[in-house]
C-alpha atoms as a PDB file:
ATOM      1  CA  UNK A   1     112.658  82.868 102.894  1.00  0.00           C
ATOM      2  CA  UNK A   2     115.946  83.028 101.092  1.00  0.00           C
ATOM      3  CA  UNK A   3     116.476  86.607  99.590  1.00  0.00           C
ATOM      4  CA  UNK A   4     118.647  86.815  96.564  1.00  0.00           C
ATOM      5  CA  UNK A   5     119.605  90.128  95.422  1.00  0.00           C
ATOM      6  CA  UNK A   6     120.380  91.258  92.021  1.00  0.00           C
ATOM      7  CA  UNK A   7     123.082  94.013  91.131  1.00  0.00           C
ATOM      8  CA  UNK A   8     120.553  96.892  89.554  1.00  0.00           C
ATOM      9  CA  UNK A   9     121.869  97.486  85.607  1.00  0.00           C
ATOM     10  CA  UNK A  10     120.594 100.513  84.105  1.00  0.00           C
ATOM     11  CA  UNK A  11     121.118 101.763  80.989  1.00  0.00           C
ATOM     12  CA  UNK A  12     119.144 105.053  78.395  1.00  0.00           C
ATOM     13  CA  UNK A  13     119.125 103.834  74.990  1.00  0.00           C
ATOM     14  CA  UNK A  14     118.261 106.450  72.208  1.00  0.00           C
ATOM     15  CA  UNK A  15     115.784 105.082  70.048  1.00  0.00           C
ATOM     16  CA  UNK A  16     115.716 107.382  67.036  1.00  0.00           C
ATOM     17  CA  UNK A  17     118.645 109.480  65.744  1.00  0.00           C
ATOM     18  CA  UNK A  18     119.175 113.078  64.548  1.00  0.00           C
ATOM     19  CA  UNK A  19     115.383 113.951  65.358  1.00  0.00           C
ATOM     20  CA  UNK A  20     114.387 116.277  68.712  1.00  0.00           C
ATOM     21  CA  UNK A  21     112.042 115.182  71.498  1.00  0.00           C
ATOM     22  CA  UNK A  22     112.880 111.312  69.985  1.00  0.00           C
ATOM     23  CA  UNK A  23     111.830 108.802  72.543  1.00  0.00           C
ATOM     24  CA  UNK A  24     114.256 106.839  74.794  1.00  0.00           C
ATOM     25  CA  UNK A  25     113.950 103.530  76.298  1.00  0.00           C
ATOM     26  CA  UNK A  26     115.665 102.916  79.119  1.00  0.00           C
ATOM     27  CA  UNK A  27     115.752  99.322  81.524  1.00  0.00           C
ATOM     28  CA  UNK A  28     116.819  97.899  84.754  1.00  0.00           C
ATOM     29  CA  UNK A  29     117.300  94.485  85.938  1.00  0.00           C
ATOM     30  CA  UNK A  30     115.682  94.057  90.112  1.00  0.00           C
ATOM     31  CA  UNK A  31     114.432  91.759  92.286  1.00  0.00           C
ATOM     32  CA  UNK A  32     110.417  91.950  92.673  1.00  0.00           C
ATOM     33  CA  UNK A  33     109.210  90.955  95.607  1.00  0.00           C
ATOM     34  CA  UNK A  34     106.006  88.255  95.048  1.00  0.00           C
ATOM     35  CA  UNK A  35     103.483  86.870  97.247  1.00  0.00           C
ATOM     36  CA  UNK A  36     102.524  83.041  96.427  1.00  0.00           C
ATOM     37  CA  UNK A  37      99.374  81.745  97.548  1.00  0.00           C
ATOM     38  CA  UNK A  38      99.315  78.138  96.091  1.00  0.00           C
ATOM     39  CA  UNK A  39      96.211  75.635  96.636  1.00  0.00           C
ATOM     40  CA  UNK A  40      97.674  71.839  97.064  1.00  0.00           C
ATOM     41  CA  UNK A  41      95.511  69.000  96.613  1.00  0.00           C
ATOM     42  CA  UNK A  42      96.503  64.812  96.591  1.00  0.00           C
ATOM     43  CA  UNK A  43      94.744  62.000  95.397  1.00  0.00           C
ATOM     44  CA  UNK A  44      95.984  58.073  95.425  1.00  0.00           C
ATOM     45  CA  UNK A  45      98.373  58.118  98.363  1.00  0.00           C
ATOM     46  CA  UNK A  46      99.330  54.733  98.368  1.00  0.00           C
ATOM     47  CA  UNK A  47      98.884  54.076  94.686  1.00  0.00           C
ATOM     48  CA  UNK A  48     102.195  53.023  92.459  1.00  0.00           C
ATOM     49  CA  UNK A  49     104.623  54.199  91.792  1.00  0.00           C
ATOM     50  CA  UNK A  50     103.076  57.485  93.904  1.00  0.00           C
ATOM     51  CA  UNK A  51     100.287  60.003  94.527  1.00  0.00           C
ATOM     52  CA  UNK A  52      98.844  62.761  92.140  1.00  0.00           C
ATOM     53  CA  UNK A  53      98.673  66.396  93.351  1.00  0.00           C
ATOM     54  CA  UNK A  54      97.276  69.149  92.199  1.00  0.00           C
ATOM     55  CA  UNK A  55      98.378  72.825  92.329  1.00  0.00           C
ATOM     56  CA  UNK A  56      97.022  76.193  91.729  1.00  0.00           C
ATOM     57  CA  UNK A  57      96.121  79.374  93.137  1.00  0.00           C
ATOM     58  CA  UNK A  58      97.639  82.921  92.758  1.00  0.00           C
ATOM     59  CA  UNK A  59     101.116  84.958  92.819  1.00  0.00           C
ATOM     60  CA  UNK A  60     100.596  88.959  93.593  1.00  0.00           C
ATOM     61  CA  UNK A  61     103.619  90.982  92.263  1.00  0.00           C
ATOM     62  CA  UNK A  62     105.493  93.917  93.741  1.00  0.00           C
ATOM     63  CA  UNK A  63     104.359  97.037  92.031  1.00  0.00           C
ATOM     64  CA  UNK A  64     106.601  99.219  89.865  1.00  0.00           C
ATOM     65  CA  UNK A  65     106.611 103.223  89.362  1.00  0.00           C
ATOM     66  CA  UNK A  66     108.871 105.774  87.813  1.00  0.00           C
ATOM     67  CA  UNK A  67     110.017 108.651  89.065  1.00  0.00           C
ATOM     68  CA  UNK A  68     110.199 111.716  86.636  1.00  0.00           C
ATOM     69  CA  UNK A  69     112.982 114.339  87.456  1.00  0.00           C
ATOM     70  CA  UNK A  70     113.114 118.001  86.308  1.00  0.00           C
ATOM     71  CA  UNK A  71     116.673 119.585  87.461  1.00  0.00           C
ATOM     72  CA  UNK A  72     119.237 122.125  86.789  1.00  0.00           C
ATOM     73  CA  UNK A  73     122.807 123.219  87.423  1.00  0.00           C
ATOM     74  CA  UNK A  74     123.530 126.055  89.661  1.00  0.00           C
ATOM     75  CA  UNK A  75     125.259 128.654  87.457  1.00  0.00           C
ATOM     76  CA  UNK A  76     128.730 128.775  87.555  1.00  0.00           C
ATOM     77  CA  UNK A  77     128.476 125.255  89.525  1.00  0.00           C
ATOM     78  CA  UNK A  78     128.352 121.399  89.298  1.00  0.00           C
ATOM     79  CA  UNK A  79     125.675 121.255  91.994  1.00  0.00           C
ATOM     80  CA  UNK A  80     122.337 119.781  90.457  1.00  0.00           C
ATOM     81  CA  UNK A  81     119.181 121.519  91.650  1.00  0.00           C
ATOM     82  CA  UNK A  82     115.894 119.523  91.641  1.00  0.00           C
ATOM     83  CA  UNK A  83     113.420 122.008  90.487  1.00  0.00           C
ATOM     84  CA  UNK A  84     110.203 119.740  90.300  1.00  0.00           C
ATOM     85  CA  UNK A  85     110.130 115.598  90.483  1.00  0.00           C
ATOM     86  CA  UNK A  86     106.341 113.372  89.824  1.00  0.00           C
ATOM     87  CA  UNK A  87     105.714 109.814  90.246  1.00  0.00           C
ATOM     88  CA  UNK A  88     103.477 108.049  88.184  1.00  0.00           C
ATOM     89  CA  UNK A  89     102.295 103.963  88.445  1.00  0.00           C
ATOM     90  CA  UNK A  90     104.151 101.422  85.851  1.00  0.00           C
ATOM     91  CA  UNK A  91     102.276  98.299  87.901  1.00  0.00           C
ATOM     92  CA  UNK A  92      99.776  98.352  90.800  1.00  0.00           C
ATOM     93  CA  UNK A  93     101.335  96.373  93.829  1.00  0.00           C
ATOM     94  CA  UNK A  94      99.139  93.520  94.291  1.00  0.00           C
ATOM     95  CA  UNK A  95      98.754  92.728  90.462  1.00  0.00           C
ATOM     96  CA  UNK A  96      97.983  89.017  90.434  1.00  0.00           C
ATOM     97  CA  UNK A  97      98.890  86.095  88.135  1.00  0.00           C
ATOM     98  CA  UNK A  98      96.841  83.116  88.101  1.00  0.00           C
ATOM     99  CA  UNK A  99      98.955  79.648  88.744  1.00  0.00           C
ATOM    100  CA  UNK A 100      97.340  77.466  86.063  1.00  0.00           C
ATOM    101  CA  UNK A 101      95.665  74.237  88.096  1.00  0.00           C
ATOM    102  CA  UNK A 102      97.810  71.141  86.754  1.00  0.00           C
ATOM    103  CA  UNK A 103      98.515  67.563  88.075  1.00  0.00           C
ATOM    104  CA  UNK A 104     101.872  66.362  89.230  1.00  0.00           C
ATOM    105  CA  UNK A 105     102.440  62.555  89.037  1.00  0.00           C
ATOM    106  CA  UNK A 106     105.000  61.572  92.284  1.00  0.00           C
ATOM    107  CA  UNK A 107     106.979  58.938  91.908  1.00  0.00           C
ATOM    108  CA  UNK A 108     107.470  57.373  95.300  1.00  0.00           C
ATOM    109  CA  UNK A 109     104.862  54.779  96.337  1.00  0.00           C
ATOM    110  CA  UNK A 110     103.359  54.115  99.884  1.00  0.00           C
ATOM    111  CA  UNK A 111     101.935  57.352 101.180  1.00  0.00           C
ATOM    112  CA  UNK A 112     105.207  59.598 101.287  1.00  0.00           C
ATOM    113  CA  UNK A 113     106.032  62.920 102.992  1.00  0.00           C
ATOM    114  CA  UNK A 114     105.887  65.477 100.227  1.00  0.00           C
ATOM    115  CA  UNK A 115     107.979  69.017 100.382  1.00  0.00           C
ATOM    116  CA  UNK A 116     107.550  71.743  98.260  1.00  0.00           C
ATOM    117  CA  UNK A 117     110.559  74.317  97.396  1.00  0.00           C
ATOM    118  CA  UNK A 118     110.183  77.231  94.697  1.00  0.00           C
ATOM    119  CA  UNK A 119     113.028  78.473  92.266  1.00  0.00           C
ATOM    120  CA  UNK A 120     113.767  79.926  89.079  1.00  0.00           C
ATOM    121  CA  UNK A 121     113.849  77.209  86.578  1.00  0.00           C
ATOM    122  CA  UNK A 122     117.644  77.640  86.330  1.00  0.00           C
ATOM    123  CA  UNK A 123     118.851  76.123  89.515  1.00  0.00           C
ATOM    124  CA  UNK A 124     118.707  78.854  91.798  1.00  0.00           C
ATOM    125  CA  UNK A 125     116.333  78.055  94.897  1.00  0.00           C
ATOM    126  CA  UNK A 126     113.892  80.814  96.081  1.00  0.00           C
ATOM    127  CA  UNK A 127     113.030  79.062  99.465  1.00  0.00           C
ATOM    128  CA  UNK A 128     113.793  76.702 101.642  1.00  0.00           C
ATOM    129  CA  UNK A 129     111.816  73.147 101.385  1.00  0.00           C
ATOM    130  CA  UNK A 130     109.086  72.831 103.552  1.00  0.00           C
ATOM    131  CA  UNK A 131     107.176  70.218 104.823  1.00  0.00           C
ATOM    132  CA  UNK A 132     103.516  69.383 103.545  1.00  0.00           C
ATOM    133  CA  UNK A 133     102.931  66.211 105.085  1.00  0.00           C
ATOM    134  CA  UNK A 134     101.211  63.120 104.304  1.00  0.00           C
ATOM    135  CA  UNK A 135      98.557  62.812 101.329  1.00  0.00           C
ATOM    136  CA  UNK A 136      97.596  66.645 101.665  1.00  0.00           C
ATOM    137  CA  UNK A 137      94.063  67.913 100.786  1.00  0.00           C
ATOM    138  CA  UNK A 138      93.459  71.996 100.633  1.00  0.00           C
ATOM    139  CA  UNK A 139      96.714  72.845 102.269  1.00  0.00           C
ATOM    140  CA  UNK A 140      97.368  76.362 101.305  1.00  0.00           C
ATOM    141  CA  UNK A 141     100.991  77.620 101.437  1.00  0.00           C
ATOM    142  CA  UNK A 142     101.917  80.969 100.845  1.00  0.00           C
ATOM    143  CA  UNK A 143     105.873  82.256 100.712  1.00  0.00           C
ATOM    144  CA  UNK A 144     107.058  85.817  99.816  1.00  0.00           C
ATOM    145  CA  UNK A 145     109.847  85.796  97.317  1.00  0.00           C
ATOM    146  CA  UNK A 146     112.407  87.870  95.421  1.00  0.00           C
ATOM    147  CA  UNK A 147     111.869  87.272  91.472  1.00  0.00           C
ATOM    148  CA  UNK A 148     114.342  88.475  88.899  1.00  0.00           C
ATOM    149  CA  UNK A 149     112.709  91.242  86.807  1.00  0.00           C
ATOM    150  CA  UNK A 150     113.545  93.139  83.879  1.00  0.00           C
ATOM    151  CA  UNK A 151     111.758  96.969  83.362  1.00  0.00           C
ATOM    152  CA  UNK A 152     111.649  98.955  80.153  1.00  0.00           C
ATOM    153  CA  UNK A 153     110.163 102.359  80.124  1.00  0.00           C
ATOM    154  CA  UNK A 154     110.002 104.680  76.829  1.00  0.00           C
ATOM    155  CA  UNK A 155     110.077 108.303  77.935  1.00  0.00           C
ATOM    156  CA  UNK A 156     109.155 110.939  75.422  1.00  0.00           C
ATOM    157  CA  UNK A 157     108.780 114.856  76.204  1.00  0.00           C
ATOM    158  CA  UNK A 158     107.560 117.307  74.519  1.00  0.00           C
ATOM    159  CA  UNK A 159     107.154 121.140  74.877  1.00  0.00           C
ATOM    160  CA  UNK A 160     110.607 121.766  76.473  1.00  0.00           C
ATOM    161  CA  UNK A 161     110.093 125.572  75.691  1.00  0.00           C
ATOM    162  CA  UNK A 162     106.384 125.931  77.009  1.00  0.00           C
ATOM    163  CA  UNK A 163     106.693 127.894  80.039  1.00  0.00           C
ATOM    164  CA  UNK A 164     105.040 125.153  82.264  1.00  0.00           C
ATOM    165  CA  UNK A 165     106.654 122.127  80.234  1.00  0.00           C
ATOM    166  CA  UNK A 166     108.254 119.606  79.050  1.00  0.00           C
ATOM    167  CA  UNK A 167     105.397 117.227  79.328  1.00  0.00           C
ATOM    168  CA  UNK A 168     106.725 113.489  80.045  1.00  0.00           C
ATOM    169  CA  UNK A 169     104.857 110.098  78.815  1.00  0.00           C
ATOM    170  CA  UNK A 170     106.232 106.755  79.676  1.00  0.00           C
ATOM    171  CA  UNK A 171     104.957 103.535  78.907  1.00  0.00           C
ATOM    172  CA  UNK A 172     106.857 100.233  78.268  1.00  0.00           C
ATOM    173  CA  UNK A 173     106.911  96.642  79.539  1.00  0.00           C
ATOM    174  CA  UNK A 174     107.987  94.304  82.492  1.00  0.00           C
ATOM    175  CA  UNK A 175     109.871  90.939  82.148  1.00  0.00           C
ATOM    176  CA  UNK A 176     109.756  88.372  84.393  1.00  0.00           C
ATOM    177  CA  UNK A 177     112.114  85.537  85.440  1.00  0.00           C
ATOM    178  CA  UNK A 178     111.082  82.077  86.164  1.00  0.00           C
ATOM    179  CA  UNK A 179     109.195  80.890  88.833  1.00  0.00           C
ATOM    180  CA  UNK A 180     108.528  77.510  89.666  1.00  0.00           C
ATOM    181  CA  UNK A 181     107.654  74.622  92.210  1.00  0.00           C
ATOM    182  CA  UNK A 182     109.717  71.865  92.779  1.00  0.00           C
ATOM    183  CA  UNK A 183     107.687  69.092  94.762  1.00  0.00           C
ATOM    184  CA  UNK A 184     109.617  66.549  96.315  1.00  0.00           C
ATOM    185  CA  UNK A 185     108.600  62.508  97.843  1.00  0.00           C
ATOM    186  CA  UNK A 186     110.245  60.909 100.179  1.00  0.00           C
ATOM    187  CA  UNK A 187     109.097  58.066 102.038  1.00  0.00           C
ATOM    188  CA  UNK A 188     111.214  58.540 105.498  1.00  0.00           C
ATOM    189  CA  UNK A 189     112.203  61.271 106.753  1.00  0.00           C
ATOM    190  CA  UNK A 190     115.325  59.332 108.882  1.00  0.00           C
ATOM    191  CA  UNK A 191     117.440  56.284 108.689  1.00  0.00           C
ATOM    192  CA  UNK A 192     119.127  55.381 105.236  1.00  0.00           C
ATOM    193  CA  UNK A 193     116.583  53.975 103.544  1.00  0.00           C
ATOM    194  CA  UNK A 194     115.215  56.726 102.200  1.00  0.00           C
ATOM    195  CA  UNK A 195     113.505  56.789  98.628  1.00  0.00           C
ATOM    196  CA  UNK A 196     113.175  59.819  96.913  1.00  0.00           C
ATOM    197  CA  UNK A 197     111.595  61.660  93.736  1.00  0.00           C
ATOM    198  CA  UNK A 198     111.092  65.410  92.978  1.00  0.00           C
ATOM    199  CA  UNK A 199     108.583  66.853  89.998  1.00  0.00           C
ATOM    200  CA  UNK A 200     108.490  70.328  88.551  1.00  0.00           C
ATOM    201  CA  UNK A 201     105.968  72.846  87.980  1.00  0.00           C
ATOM    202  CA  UNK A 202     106.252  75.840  86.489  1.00  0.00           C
ATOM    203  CA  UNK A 203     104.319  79.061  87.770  1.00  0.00           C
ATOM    204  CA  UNK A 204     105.675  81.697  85.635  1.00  0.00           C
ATOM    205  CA  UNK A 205     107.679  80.751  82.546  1.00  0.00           C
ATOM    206  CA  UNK A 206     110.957  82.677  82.274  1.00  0.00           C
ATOM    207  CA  UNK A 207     110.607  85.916  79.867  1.00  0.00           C
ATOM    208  CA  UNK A 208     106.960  85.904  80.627  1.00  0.00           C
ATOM    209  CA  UNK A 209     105.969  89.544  79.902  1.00  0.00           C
ATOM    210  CA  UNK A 210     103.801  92.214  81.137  1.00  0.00           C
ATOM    211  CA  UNK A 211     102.634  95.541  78.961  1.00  0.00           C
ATOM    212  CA  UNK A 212     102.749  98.736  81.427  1.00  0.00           C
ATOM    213  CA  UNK A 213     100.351 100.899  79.449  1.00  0.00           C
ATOM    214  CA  UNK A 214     100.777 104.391  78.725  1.00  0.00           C
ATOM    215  CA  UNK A 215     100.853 107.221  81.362  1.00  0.00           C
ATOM    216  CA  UNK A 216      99.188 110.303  80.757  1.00  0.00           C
ATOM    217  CA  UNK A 217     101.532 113.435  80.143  1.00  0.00           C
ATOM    218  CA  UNK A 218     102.594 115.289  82.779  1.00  0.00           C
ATOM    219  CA  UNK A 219     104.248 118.821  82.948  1.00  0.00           C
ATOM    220  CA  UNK A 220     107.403 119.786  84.969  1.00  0.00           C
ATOM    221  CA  UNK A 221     109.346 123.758  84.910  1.00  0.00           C
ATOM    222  CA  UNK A 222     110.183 125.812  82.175  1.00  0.00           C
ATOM    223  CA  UNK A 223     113.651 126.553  81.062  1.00  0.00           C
ATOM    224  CA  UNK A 224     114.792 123.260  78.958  1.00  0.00           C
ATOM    225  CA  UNK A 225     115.858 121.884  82.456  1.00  0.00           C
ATOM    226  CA  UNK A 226     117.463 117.995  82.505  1.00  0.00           C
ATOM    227  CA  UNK A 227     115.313 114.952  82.750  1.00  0.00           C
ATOM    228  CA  UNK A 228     116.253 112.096  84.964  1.00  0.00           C
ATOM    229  CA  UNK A 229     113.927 109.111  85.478  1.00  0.00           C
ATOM    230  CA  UNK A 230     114.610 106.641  88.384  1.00  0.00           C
ATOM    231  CA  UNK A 231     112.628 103.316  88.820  1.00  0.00           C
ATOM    232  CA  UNK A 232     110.691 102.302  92.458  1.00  0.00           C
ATOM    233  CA  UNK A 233     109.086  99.484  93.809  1.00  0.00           C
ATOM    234  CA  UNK A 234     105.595  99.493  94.430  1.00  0.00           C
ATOM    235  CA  UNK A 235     106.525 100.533  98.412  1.00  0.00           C
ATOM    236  CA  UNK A 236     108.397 103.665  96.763  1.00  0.00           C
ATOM    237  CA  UNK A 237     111.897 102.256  98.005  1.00  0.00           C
ATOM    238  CA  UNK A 238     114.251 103.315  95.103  1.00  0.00           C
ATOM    239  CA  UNK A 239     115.528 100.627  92.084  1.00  0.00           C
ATOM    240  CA  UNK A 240     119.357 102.299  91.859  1.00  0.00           C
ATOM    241  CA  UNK A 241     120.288 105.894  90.836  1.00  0.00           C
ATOM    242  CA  UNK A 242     118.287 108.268  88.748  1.00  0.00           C
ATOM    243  CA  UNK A 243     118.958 107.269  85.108  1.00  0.00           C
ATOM    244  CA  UNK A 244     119.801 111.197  83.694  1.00  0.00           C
ATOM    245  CA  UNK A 245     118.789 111.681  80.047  1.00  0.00           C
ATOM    246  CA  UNK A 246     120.008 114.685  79.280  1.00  0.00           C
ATOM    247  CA  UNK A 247     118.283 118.366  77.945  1.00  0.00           C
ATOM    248  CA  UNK A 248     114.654 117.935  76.788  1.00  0.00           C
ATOM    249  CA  UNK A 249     115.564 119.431  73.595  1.00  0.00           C
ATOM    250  CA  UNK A 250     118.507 116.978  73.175  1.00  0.00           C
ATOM    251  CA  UNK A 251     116.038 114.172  73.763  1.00  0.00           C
END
């Protein structure tokens, strides 16, 4: 497996002006890791100009969660305090995405070796090629893979003077990169007379998007104390810094 990391961006956008409690979005670019379980099937080996396979089977995704922080300055200091912090669940881990069943035409006659490779649609290979072998029937490959993905999360608070507030709601959306199969004939595997084809299939189209629905409101301290929200992966391992957005009633 090939791991490609991508620099974390994060950024809070205010989404309304001049009004209290408004909500704000705010985003950051990762790498989610996926699990691909893809069914291959052939039929025709030695037909011309090459066989027909067959793909489908599932992708499960990473998980994503948020991490809601309630803090405050020492007075008379910089230091920040964490006063009370709650996770909540953006995306089960595990969430799966059907791969669409659909029939690749090779173009390599007389019963070639066949590879398969994933990427992203722009170039960048996921994984290595491997090896399927000669006219395949039910071979199952799975690979674990790093796909670009793009979170938004609104935040809105309310109550930032109730004595066991603010309350915090986030909801938003998750973008994914592409995903795709590239499978590859070649009818010897030495020597220099090799002929060879490739087709592509794509898994997950690129901007494919996800709705995270909304989380129910949860309480933090009293005392109008800053807000920070910081994205995880589904294994709680952090996505960057806390993203700080400022007083509750400056939100």
């Amino acid at each position: 497996m090939k791991r490609r990391f991508v620099p974390v961006a994060a950024a809070a956008i205010l989404a309304a002006a001049g009004l209290a409690n408004a909500d704000q979005q705010i985003s950051a670019n990762f790498a989610m890791p996926v699990h691909v379980n893809a069914i291959v099937d052939e039929s025709g080996c030695q037909n011309h100009p090459g066989p027909e396979i067959s793909m489908g089977g599932e992708i499960k995704l990473g998980g994503l969660k948020a991490r809601v922080i309630f803090s405050n300055n020492k007075k008379g200091t910089h230091t920040v305090v964490v006063l009370s912090k709650f996770d909540v669940t953006l995306l089960m881990a595990g969430q799966g995405i059907e791969i669409p069943k659909q029939p690749v035409l090779g173009g390599v006659g007389g019963n070639p070796y066949i590879y398969l490779q994933f990427h992203d649609g722009k170039g960048n290979d996921l994984s290595d090629e491997v090896l399927l072998g000669r006219c395949v029937q039910g071979l199952t490959v799975t690979a674990d893979l790093l796909q670009d993905a793009l979170a938004h999360a609104n935040v809105h608070s309310e109550g930032c003077s109730n004595r066991k507030g603010p309350f915090v709601t986030l909801d938003g959306d998750l973008v994914l990169g592409g995903l795709h199969a590239r499978f590859i004939f070649r009818n010897n595997v030495k020597g220099t007379h090799t002929a060879e084809d490739s087709r592509d299939v794509a898994i997950v189209m690129d901007g494919s998007k996800i709705v995270l629905p909304k989380q129910p409101s949860r309480g933090g301290v009293g005392g109008n104390p800053l807000i920070s929200v910081q994205f995880l992966h589904g294994d709680n391992s952090p996505i960057g810094e806390p993203i700080l957005l400022g007083r509750c009633n400056q939100l």
